[in-house]
ModelCIF file with pLDDT and N, C-alpha, C, O atoms, coordinates in Angstrom:
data_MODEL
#
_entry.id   MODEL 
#
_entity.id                         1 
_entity.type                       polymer 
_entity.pdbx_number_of_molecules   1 
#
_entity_poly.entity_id                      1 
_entity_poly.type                           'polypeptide(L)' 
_entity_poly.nstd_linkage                   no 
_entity_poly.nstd_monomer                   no 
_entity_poly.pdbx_seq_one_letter_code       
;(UNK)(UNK)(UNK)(UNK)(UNK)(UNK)(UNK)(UNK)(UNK)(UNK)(UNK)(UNK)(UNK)(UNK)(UNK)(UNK)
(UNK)(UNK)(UNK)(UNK)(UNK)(UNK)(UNK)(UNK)(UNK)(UNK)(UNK)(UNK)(UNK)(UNK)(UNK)(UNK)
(UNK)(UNK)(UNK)(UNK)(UNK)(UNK)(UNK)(UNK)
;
_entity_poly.pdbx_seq_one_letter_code_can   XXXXXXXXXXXXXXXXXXXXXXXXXXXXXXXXXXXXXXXX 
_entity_poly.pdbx_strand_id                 A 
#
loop_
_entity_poly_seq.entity_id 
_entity_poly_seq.num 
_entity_poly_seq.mon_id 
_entity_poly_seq.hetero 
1 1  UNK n 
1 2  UNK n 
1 3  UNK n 
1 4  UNK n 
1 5  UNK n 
1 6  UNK n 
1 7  UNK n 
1 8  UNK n 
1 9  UNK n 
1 10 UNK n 
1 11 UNK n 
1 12 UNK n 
1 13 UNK n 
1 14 UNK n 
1 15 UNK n 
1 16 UNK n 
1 17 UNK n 
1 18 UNK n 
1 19 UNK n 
1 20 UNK n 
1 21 UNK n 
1 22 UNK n 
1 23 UNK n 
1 24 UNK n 
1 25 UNK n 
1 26 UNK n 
1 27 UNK n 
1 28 UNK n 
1 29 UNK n 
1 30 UNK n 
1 31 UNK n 
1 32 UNK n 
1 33 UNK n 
1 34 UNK n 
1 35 UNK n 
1 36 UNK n 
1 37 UNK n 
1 38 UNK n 
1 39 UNK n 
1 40 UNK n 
#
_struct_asym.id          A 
_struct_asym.entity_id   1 
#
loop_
_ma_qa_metric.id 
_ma_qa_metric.mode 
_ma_qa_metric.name 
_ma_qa_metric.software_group_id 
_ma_qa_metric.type 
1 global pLDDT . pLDDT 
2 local  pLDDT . pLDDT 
#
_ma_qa_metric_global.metric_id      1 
_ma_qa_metric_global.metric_value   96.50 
_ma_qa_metric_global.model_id       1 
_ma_qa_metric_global.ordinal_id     1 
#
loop_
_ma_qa_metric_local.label_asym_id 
_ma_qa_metric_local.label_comp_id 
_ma_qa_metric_local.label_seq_id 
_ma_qa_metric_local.metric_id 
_ma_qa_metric_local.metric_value 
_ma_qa_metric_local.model_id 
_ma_qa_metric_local.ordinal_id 
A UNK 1  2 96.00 1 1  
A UNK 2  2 96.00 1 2  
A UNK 3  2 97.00 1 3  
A UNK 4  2 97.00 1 4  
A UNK 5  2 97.00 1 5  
A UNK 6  2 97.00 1 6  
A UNK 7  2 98.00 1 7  
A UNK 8  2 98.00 1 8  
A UNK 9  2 97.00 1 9  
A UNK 10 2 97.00 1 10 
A UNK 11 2 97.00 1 11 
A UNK 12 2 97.00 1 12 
A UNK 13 2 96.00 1 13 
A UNK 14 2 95.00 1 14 
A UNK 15 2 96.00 1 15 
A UNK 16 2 96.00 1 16 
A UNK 17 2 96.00 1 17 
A UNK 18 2 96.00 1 18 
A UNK 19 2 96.00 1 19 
A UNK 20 2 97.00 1 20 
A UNK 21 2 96.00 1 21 
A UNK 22 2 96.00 1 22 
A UNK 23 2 95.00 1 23 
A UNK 24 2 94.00 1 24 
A UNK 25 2 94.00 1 25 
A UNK 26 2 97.00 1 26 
A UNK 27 2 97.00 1 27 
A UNK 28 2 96.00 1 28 
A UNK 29 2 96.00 1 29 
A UNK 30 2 97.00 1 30 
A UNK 31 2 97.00 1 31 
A UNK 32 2 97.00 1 32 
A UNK 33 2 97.00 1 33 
A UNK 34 2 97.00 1 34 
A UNK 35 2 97.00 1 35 
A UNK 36 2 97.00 1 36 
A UNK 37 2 97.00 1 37 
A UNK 38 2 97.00 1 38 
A UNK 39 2 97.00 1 39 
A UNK 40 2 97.00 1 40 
#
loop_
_atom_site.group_PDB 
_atom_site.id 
_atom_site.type_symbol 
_atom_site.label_atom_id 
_atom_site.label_alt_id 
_atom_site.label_comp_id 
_atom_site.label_asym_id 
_atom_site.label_entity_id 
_atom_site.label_seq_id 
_atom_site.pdbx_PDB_ins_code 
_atom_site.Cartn_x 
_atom_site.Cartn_y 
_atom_site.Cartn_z 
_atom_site.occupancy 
_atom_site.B_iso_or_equiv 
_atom_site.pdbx_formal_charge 
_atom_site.auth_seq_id 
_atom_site.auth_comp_id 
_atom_site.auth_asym_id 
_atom_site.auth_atom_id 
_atom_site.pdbx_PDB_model_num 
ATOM 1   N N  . UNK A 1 1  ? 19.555 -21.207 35.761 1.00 96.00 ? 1  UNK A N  1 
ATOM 2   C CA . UNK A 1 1  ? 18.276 -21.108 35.074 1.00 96.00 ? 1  UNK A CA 1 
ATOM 3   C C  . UNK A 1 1  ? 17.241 -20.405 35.951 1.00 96.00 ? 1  UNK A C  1 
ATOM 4   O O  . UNK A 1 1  ? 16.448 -19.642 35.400 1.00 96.00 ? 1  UNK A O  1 
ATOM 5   N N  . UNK A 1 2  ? 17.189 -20.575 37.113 1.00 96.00 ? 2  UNK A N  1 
ATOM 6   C CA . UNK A 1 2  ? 16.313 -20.285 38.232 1.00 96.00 ? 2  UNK A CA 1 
ATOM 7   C C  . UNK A 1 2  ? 15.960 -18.618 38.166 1.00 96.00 ? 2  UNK A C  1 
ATOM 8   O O  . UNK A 1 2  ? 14.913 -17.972 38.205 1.00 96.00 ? 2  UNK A O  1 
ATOM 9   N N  . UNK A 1 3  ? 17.969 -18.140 37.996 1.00 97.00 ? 3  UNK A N  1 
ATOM 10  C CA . UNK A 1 3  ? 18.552 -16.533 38.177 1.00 97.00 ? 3  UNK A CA 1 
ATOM 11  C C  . UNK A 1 3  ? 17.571 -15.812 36.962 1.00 97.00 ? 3  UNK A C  1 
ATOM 12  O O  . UNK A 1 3  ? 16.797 -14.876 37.165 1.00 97.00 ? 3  UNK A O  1 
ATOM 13  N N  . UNK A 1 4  ? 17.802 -16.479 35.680 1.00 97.00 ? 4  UNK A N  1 
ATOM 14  C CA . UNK A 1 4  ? 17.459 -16.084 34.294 1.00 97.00 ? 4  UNK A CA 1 
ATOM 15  C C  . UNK A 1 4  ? 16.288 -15.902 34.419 1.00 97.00 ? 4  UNK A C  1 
ATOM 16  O O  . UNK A 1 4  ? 16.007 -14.713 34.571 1.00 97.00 ? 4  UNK A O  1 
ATOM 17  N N  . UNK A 1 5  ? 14.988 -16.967 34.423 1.00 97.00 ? 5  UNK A N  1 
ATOM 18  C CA . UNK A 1 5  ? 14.096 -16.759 34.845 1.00 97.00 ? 5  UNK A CA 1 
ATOM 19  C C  . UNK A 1 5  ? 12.726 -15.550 35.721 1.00 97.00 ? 5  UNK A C  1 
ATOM 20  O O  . UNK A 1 5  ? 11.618 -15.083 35.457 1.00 97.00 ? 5  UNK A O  1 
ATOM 21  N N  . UNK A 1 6  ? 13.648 -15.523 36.732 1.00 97.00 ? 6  UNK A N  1 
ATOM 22  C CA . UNK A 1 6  ? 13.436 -14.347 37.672 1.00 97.00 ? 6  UNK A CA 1 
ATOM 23  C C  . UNK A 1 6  ? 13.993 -13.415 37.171 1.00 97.00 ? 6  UNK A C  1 
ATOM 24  O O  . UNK A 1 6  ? 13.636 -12.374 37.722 1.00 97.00 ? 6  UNK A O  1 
ATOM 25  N N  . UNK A 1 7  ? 14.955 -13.200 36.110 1.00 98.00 ? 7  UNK A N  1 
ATOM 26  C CA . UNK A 1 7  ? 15.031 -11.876 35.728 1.00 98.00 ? 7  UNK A CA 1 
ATOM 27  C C  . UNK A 1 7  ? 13.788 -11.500 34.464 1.00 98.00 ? 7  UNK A C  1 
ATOM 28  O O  . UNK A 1 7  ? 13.144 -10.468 34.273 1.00 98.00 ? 7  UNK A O  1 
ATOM 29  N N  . UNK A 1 8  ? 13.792 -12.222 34.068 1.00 98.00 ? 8  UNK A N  1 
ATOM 30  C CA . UNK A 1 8  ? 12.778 -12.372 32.486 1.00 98.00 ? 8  UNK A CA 1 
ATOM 31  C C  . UNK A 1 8  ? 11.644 -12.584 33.393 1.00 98.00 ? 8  UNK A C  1 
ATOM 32  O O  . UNK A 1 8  ? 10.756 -12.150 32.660 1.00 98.00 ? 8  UNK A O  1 
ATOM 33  N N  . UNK A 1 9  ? 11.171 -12.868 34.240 1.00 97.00 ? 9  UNK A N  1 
ATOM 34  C CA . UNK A 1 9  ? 9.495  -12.385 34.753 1.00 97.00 ? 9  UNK A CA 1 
ATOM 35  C C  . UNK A 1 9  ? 9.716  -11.230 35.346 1.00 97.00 ? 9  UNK A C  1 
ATOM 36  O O  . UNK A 1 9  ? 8.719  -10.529 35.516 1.00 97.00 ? 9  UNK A O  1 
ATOM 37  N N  . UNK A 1 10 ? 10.681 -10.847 35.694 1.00 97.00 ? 10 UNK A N  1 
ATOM 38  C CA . UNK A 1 10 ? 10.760 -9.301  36.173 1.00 97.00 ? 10 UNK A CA 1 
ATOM 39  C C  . UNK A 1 10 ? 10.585 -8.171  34.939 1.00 97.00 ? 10 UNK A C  1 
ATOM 40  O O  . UNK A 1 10 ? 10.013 -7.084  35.018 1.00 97.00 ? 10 UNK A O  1 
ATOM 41  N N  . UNK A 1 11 ? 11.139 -8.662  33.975 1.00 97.00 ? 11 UNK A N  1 
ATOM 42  C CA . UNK A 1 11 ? 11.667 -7.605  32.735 1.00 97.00 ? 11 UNK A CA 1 
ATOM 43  C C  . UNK A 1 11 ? 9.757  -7.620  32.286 1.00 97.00 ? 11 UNK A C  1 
ATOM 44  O O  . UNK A 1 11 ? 9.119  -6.569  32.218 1.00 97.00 ? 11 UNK A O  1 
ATOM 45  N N  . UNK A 1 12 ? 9.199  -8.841  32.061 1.00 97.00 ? 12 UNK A N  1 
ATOM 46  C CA . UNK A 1 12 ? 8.335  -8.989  31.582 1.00 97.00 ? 12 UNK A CA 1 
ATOM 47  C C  . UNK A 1 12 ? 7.094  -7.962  32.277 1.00 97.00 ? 12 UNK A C  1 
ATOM 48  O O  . UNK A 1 12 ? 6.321  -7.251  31.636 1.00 97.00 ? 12 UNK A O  1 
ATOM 49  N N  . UNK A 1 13 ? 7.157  -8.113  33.729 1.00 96.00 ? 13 UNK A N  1 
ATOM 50  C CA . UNK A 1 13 ? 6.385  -7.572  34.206 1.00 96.00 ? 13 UNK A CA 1 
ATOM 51  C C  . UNK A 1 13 ? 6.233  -5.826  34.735 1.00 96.00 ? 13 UNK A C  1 
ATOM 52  O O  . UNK A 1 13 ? 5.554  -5.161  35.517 1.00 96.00 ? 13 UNK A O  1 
ATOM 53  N N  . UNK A 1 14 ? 7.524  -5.602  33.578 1.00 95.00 ? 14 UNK A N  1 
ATOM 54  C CA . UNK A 1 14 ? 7.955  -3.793  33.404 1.00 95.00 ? 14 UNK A CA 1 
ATOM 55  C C  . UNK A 1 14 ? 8.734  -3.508  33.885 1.00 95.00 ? 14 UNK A C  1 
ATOM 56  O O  . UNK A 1 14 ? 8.801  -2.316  33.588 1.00 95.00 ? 14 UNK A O  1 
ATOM 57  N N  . UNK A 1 15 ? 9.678  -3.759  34.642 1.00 96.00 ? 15 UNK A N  1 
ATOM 58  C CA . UNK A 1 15 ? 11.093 -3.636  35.320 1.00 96.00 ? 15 UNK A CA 1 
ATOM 59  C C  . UNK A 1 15 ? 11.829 -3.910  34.497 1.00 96.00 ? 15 UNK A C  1 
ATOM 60  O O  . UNK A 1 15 ? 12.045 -4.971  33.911 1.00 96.00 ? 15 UNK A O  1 
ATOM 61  N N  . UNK A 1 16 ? 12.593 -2.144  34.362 1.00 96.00 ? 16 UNK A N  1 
ATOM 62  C CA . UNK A 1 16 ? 13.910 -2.638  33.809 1.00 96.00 ? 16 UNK A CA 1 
ATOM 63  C C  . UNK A 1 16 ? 15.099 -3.253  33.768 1.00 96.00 ? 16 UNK A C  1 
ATOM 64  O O  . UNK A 1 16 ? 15.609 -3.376  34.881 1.00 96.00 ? 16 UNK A O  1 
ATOM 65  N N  . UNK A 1 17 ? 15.625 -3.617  33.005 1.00 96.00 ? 17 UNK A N  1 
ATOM 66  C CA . UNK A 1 17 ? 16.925 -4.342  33.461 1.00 96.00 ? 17 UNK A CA 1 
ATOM 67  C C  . UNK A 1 17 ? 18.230 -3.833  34.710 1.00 96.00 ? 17 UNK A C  1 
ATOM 68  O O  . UNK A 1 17 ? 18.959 -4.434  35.498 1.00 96.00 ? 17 UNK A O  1 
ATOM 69  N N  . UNK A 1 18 ? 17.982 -2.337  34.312 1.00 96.00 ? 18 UNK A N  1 
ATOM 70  C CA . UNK A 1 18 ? 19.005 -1.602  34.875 1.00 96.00 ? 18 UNK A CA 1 
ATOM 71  C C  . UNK A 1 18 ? 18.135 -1.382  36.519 1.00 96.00 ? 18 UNK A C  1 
ATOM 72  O O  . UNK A 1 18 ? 18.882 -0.926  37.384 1.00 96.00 ? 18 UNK A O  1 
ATOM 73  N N  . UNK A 1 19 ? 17.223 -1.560  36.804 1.00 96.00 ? 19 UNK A N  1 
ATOM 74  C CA . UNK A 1 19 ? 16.455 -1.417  38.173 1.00 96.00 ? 19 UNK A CA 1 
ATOM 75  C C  . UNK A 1 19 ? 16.522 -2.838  38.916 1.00 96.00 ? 19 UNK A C  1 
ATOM 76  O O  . UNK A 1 19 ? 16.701 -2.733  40.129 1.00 96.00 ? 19 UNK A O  1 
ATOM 77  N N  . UNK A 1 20 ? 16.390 -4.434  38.314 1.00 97.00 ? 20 UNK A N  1 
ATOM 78  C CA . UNK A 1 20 ? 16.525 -5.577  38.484 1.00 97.00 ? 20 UNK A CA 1 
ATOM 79  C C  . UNK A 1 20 ? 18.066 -5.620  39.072 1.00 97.00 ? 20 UNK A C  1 
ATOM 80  O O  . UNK A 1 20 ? 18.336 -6.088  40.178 1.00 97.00 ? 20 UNK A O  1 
ATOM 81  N N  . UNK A 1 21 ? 18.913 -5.132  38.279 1.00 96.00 ? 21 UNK A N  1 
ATOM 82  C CA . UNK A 1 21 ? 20.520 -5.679  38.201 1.00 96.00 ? 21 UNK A CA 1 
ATOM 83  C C  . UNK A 1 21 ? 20.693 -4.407  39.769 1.00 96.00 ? 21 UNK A C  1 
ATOM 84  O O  . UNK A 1 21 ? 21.748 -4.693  40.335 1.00 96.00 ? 21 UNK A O  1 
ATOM 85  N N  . UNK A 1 22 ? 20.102 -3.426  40.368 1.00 96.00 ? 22 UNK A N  1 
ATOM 86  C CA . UNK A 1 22 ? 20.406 -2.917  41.768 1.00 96.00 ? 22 UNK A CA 1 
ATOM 87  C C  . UNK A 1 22 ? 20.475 -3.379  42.662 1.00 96.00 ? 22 UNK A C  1 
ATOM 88  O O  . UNK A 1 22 ? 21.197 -2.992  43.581 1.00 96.00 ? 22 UNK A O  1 
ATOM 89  N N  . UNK A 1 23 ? 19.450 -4.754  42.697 1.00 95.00 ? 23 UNK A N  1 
ATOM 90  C CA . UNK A 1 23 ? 19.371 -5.361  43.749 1.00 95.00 ? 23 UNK A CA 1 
ATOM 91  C C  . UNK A 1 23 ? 20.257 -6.048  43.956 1.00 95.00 ? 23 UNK A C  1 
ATOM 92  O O  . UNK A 1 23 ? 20.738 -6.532  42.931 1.00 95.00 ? 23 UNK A O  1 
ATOM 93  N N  . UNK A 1 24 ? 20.927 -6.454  45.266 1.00 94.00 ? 24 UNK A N  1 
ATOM 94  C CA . UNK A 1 24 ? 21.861 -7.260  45.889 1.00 94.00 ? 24 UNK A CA 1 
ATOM 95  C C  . UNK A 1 24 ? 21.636 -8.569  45.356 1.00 94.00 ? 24 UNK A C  1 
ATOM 96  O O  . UNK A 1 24 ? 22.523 -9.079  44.671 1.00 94.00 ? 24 UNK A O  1 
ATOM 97  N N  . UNK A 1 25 ? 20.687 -9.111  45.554 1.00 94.00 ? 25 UNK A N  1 
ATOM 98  C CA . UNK A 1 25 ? 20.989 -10.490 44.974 1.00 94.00 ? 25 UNK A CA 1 
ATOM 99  C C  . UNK A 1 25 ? 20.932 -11.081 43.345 1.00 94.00 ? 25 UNK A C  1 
ATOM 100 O O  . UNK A 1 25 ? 20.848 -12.211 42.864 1.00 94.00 ? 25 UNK A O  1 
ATOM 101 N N  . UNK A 1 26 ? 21.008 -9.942  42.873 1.00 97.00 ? 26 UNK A N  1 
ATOM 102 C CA . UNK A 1 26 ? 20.955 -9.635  41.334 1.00 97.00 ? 26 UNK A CA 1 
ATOM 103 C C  . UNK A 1 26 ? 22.356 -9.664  41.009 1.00 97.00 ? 26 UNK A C  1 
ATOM 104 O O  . UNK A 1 26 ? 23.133 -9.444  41.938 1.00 97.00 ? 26 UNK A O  1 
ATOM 105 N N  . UNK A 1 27 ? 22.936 -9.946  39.601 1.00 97.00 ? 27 UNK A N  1 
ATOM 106 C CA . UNK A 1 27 ? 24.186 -10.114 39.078 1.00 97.00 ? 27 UNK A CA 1 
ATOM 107 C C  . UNK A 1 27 ? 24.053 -8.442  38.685 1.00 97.00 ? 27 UNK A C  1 
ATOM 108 O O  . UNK A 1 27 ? 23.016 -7.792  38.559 1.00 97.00 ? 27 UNK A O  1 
ATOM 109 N N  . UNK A 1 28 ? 25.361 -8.018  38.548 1.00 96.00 ? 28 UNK A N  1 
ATOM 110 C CA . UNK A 1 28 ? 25.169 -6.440  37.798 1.00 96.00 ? 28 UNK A CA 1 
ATOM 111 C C  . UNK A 1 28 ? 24.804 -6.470  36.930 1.00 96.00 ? 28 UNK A C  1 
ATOM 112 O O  . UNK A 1 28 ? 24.227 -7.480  36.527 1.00 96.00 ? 28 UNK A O  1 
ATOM 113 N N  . UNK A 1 29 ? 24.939 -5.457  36.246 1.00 96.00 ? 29 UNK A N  1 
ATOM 114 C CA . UNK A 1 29 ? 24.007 -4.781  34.443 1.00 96.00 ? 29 UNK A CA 1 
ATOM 115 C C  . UNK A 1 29 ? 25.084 -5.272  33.373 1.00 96.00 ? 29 UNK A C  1 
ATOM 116 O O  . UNK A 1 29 ? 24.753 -5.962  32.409 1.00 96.00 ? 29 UNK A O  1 
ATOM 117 N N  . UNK A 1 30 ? 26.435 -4.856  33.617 1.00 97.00 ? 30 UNK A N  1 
ATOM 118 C CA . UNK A 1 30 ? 27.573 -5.531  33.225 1.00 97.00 ? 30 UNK A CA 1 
ATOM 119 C C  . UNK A 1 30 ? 27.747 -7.467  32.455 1.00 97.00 ? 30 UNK A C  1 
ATOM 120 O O  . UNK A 1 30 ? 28.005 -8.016  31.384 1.00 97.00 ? 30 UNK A O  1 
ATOM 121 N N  . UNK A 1 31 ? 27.412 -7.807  33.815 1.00 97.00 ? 31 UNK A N  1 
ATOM 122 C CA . UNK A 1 31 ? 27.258 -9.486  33.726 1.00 97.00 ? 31 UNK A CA 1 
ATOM 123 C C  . UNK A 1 31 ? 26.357 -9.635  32.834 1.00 97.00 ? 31 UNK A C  1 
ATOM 124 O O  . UNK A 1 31 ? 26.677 -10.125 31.751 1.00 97.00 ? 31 UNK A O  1 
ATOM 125 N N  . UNK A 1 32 ? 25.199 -9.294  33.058 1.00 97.00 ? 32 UNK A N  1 
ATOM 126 C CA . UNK A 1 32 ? 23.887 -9.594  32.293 1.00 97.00 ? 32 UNK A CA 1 
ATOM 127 C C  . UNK A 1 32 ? 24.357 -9.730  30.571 1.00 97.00 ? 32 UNK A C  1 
ATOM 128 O O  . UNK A 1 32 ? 24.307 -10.751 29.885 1.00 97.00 ? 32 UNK A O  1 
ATOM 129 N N  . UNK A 1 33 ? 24.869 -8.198  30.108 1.00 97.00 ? 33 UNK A N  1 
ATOM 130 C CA . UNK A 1 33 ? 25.296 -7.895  28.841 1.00 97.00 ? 33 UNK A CA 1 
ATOM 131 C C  . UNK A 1 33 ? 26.702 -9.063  28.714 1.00 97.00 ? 33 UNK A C  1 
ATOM 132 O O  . UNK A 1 33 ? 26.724 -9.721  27.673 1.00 97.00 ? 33 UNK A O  1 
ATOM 133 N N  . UNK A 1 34 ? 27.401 -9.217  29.346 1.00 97.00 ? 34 UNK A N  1 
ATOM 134 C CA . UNK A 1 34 ? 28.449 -10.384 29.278 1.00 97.00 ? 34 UNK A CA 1 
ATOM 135 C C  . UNK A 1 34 ? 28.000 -11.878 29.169 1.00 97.00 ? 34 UNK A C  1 
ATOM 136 O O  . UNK A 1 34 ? 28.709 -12.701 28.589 1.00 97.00 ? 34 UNK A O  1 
ATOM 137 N N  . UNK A 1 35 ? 26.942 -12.170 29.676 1.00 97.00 ? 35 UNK A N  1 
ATOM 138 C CA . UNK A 1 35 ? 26.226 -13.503 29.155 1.00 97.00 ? 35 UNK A CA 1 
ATOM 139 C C  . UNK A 1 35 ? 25.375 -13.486 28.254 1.00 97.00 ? 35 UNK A C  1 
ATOM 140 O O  . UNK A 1 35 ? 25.315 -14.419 27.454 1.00 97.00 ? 35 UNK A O  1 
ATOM 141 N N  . UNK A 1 36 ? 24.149 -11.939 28.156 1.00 97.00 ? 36 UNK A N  1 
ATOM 142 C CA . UNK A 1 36 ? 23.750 -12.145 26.609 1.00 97.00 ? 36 UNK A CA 1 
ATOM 143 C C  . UNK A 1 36 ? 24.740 -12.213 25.532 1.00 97.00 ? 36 UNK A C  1 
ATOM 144 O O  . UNK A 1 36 ? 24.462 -13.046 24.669 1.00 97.00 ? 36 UNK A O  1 
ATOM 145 N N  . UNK A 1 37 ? 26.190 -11.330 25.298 1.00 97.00 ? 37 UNK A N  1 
ATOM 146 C CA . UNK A 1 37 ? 27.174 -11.611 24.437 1.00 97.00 ? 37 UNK A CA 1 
ATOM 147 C C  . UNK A 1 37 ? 27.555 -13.095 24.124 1.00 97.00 ? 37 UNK A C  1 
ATOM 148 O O  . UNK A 1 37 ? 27.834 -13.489 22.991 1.00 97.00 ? 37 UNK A O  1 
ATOM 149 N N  . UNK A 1 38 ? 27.536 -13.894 25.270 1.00 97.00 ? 38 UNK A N  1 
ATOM 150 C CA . UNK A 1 38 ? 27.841 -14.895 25.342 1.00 97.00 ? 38 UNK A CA 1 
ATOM 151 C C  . UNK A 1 38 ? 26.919 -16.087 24.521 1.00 97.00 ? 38 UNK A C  1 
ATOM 152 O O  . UNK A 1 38 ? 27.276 -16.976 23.749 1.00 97.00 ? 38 UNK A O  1 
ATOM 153 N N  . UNK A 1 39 ? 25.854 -15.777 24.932 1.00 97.00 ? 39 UNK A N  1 
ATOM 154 C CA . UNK A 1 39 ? 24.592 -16.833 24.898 1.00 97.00 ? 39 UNK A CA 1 
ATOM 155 C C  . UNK A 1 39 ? 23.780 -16.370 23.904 1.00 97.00 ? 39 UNK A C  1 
ATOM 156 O O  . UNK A 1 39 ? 23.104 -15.482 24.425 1.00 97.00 ? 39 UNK A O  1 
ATOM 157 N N  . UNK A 1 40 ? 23.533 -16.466 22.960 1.00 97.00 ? 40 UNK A N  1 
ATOM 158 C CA . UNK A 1 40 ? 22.637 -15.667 21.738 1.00 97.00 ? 40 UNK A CA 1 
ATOM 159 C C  . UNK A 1 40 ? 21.053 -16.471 22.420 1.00 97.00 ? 40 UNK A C  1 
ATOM 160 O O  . UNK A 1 40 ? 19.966 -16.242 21.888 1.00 97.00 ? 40 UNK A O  1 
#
């Protein structure tokens, strides 16, 4: 929840997904789309 979070105040605050998911301690762009599939 912590991960999710910090990505969704990132997205929120104009960072794209695909610029978020570069960083090392970020899951890839891949994963991301594999748990939204997952998780509606």
């Amino acid at each position: 929840e912590l991960l999710l979070k910090t990505i969704q105040e990132k997205i929120q605050l104009g960072n794209t997904l695909t610029s978020i998911c570069r960083s090392k301690e970020m899951p890839n762009l891949s994963t991301i789309y594999k748990w939204m599939n997952q998780d509606q």
